[in-house]
N, C-alpha and C. Protein backbone atom coordinates (compact mmCIF):
# COMPACT_ATOMS: atom_id res chain seq x y z
N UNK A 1 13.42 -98.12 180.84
CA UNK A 1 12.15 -98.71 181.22
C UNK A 1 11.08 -97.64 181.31
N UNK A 2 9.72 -98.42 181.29
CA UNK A 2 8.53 -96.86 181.15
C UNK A 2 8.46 -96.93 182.78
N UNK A 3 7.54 -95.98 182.74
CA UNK A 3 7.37 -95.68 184.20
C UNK A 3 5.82 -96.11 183.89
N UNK A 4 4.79 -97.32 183.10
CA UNK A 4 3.75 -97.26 183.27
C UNK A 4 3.67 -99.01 183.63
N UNK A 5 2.14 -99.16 184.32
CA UNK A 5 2.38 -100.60 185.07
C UNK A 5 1.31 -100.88 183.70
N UNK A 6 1.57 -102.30 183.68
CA UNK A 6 1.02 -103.58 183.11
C UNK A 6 -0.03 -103.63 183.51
N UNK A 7 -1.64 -103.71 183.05
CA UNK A 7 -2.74 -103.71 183.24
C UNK A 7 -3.66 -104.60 182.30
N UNK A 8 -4.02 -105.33 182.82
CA UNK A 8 -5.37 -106.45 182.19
C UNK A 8 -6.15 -106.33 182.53
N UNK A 9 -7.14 -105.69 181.47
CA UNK A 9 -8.54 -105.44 181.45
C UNK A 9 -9.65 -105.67 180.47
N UNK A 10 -11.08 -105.95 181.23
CA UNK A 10 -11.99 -106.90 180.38
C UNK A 10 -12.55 -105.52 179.39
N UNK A 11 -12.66 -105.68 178.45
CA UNK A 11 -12.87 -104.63 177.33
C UNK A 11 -14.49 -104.83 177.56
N UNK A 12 -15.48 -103.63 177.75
CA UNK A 12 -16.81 -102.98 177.83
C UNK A 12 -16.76 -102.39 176.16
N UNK A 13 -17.62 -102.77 175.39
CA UNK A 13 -18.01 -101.54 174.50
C UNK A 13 -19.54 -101.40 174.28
N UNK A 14 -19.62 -100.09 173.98
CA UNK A 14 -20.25 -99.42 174.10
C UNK A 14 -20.86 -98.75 172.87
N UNK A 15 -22.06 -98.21 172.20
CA UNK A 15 -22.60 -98.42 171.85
C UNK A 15 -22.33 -96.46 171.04
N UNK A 16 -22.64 -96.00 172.14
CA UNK A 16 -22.79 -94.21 172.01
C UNK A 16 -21.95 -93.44 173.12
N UNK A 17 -21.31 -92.59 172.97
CA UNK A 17 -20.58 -91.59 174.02
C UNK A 17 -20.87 -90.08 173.92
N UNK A 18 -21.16 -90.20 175.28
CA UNK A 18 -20.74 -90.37 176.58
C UNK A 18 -21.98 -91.71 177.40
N UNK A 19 -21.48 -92.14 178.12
CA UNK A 19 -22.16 -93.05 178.77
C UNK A 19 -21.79 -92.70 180.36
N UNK A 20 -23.17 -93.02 181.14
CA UNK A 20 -23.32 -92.55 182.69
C UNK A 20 -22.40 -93.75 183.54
N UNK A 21 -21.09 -93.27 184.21
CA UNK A 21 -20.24 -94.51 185.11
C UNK A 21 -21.37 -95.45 185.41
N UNK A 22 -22.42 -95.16 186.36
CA UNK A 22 -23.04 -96.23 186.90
C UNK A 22 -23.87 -97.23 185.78
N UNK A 23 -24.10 -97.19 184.65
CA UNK A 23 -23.96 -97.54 183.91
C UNK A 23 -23.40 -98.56 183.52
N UNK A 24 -22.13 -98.46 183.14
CA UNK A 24 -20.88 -98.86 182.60
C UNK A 24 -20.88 -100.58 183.66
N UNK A 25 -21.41 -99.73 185.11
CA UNK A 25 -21.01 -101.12 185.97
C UNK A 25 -21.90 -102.27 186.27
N UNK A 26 -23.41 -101.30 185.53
CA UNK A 26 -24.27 -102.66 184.95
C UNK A 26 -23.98 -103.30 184.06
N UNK A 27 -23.84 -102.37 183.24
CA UNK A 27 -23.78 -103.56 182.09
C UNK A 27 -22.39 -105.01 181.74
N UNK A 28 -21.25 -104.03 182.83
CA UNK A 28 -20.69 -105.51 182.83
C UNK A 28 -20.50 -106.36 184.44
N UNK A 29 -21.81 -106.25 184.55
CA UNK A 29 -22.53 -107.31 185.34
C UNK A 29 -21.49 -107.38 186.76
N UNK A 30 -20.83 -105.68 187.12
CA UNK A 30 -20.13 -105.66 188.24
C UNK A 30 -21.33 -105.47 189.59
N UNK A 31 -22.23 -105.30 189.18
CA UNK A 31 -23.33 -104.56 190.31
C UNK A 31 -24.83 -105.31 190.38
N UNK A 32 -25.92 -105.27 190.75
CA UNK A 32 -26.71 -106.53 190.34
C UNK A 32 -28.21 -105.39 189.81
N UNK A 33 -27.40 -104.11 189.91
CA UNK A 33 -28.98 -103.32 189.52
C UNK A 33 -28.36 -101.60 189.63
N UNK A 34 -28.43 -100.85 189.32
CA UNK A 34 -28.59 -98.91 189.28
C UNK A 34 -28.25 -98.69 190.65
N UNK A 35 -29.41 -99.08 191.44
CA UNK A 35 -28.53 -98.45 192.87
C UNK A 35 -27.84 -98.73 193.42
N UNK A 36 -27.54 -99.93 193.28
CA UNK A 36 -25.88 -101.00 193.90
C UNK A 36 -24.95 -99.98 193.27
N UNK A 37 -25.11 -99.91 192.13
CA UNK A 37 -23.95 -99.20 191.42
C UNK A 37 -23.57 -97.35 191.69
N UNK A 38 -25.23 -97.00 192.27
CA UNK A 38 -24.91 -95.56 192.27
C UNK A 38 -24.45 -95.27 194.01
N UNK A 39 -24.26 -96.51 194.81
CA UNK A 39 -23.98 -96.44 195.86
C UNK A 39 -22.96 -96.70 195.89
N UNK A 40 -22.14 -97.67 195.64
CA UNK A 40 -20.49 -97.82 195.14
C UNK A 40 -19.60 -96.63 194.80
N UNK A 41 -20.16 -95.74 193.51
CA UNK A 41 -19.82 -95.12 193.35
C UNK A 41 -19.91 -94.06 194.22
N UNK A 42 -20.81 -93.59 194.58
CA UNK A 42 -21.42 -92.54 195.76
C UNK A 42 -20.14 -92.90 197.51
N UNK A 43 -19.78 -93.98 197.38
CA UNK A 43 -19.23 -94.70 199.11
C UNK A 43 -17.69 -94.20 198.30
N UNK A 44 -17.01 -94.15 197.21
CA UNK A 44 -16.04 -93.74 196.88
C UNK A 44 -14.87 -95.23 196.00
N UNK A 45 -15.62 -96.10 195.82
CA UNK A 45 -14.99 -97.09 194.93
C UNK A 45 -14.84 -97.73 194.06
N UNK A 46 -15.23 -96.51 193.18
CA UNK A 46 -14.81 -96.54 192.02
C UNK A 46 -13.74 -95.79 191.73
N UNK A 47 -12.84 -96.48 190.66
CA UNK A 47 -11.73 -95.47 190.04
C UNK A 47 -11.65 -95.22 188.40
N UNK A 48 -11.69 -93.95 188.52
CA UNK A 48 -11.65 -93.65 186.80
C UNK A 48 -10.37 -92.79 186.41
N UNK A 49 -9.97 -93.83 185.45
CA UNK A 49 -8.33 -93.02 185.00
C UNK A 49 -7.55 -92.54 186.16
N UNK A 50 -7.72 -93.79 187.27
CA UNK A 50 -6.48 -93.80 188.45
C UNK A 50 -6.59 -92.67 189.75
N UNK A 51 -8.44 -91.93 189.24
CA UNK A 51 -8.33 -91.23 190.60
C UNK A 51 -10.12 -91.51 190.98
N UNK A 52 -9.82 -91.81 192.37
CA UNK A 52 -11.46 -91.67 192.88
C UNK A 52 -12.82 -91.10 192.49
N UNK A 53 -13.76 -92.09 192.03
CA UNK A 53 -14.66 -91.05 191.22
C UNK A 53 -16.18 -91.09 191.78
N UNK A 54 -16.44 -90.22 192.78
CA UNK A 54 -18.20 -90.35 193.36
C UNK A 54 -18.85 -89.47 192.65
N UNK A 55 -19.27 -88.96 191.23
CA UNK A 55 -19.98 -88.29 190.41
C UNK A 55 -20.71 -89.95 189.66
N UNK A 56 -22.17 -90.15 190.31
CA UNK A 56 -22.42 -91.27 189.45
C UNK A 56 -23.02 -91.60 188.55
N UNK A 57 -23.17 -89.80 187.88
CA UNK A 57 -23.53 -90.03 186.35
C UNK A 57 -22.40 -89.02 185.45
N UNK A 58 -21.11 -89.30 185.69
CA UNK A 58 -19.84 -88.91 185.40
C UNK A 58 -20.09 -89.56 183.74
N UNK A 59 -19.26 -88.96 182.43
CA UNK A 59 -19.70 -89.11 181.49
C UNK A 59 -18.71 -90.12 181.46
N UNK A 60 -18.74 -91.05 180.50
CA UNK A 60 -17.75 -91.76 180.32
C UNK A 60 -17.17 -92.19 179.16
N UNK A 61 -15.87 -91.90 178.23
CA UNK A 61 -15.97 -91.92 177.07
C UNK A 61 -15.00 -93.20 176.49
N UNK A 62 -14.65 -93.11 175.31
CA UNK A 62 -13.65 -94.51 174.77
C UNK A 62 -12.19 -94.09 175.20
N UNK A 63 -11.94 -95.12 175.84
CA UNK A 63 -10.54 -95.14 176.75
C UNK A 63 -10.48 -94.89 178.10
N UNK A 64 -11.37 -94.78 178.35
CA UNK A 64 -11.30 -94.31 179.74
C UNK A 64 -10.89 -96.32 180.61
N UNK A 65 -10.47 -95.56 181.99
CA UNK A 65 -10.33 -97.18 182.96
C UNK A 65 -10.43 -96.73 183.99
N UNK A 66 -11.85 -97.76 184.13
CA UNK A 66 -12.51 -97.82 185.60
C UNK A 66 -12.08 -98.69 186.31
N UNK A 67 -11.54 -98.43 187.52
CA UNK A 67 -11.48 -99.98 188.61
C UNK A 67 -12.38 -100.04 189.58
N UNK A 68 -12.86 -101.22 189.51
CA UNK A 68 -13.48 -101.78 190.67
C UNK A 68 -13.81 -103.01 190.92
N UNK A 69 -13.79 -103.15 191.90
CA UNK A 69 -13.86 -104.20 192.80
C UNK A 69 -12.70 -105.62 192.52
N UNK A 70 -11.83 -104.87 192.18
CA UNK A 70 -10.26 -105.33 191.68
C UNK A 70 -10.41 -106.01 190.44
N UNK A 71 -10.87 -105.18 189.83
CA UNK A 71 -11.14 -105.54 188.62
C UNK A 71 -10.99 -104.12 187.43
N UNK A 72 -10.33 -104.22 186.35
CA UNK A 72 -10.37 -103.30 185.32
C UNK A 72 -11.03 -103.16 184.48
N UNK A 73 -11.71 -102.33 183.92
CA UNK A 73 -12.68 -102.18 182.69
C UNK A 73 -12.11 -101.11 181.77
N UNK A 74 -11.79 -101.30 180.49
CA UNK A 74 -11.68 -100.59 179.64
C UNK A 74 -12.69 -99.92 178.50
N UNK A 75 -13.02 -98.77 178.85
CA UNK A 75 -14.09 -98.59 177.60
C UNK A 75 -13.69 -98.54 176.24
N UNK A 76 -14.75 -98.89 174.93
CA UNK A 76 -14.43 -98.90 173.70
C UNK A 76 -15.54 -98.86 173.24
N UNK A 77 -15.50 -97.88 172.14
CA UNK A 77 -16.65 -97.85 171.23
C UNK A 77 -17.25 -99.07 170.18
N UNK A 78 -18.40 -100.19 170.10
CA UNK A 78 -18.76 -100.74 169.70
C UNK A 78 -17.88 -100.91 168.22
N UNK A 79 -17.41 -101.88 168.05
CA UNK A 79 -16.94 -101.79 166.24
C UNK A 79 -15.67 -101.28 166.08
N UNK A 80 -14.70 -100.61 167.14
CA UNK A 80 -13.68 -100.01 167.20
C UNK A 80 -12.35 -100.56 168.11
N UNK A 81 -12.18 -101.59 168.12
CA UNK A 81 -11.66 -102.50 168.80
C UNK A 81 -10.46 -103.17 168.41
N UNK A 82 -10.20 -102.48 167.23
CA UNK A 82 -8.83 -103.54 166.60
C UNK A 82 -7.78 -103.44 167.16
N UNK A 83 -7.06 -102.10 168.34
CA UNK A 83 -5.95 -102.01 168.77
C UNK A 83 -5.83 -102.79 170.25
N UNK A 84 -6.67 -103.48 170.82
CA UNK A 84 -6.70 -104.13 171.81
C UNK A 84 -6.33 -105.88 171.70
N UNK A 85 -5.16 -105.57 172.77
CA UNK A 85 -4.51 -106.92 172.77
C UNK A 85 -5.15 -108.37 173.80
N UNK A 86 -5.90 -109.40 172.99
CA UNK A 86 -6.87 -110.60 173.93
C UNK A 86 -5.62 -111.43 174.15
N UNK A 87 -6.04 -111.48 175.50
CA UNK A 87 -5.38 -112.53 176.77
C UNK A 87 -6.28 -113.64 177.02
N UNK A 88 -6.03 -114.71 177.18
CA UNK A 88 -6.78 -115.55 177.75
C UNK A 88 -6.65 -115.52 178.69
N UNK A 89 -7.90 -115.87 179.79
CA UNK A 89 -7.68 -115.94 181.50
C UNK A 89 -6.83 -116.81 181.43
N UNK A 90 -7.01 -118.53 180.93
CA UNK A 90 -5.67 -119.15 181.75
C UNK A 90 -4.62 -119.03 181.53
N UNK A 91 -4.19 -118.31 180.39
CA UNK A 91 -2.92 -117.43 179.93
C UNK A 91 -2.49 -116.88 181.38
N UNK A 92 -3.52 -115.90 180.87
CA UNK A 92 -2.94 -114.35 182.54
C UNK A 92 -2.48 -115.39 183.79
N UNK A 93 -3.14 -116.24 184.32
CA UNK A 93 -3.77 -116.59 185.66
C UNK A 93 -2.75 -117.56 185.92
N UNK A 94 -1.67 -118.46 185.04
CA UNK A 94 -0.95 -119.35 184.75
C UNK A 94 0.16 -118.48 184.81
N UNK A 95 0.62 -117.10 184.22
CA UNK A 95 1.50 -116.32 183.94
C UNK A 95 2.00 -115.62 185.63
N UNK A 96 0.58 -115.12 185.97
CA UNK A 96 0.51 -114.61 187.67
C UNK A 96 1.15 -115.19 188.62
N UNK A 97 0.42 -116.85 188.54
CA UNK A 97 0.51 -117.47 189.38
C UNK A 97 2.53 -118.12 189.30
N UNK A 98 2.70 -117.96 188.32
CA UNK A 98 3.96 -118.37 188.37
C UNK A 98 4.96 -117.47 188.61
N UNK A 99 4.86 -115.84 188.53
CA UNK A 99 5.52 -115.15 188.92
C UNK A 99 5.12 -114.63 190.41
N UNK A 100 4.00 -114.77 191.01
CA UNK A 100 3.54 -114.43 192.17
C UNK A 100 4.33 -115.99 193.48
N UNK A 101 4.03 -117.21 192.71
CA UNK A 101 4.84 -117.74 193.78
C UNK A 101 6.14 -119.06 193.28
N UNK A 102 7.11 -119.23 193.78
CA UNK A 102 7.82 -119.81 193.30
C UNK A 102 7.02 -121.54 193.65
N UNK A 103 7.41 -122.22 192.08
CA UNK A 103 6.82 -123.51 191.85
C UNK A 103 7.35 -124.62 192.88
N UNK A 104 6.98 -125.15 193.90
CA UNK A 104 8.16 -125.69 194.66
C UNK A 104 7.49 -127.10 194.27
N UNK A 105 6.63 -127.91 193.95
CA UNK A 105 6.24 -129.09 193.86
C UNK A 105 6.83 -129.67 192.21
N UNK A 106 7.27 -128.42 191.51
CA UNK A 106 7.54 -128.73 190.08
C UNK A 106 6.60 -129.31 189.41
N UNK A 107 5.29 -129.52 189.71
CA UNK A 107 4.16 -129.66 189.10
C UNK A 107 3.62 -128.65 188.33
N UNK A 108 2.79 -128.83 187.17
CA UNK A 108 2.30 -128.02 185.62
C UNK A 108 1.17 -127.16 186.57
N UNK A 109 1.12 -125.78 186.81
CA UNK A 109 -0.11 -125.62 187.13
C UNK A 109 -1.74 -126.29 186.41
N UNK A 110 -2.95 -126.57 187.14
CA UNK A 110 -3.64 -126.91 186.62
C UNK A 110 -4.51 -126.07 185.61
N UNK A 111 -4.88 -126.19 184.08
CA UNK A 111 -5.28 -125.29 183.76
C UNK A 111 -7.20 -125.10 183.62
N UNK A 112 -7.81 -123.70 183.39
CA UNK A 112 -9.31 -123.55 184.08
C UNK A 112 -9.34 -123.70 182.83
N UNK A 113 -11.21 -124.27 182.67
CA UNK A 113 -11.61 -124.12 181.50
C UNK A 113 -11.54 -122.39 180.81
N UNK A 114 -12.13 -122.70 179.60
CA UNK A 114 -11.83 -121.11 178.76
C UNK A 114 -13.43 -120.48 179.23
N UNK A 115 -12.97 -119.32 179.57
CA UNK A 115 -14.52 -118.52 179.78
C UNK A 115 -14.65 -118.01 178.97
N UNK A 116 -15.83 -118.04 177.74
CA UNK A 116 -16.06 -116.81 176.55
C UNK A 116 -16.61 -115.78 177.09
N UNK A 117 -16.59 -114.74 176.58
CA UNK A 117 -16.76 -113.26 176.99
C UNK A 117 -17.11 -112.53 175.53
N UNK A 118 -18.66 -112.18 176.11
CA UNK A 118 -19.18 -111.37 174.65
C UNK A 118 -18.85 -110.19 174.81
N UNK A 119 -18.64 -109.10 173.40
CA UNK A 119 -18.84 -107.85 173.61
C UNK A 119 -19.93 -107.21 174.38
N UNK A 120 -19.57 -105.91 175.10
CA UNK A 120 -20.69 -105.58 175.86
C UNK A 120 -21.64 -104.38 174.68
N UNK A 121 -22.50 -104.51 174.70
CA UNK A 121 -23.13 -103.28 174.10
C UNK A 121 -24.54 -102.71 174.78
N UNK A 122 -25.11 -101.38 174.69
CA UNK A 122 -26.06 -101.32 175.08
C UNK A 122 -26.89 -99.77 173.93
């Protein structure tokens, strides 16, 4: 077995690299404006590539993974996207929910509508 965990994350791409973290967390609409985001980052919650990151114009390049606010972001360069594997939310959320709790009513979970999700670019 690997020693690496299973991770689902909403794919960001991006346009030009390096790109500024706080950045990254406007544009996918984690923050509602620059200083929300340069304060987040600045308070210590953001994570980049699994370690704490308060630099909030930290460069940010293709591949990198930011977490926040329990949420994953994967960066990718605009147009460069073919090795990334699409999940549907009610895929994931149907998959979770059935390994997170045992089904005791034997009822179909209910399924959410489909959310589309554009590429990000800027």
């Amino acid at each position: 077995m690997s020693d690496q965990e299973e991770v689902f994350a909403t794919l960001v791409e991006i346009r030009e690299e390096p790109t500024a973290l706080y950045k990254i967390l406007k544009i996918a609409n984690l923050v509602s404006g620059g200083g929300e985001a340069k304060q987040a980052i600045s308070e210590g919650y953001v994570s980049l590539n699994g370690e704490v990151e308060t630099q909030k114009r930290k460069k940010i390049y293709a591949g990198d993974l930011i977490y926040f606010n329990e949420q994953y972001l994967h960066i990718a360069i605009a147009g460069e996207t073919e090795g990334n594997e699409v999940v549907e939310e009610t895929q994931f959320a149907t998959e979770y929910e059935a390994s997170a709790q045992p089904n005791v009513n034997n009822k179909a979970p209910a399924s959410k509508a489909k959310k589309t999700r554009k590429p990000i670019s800027f």
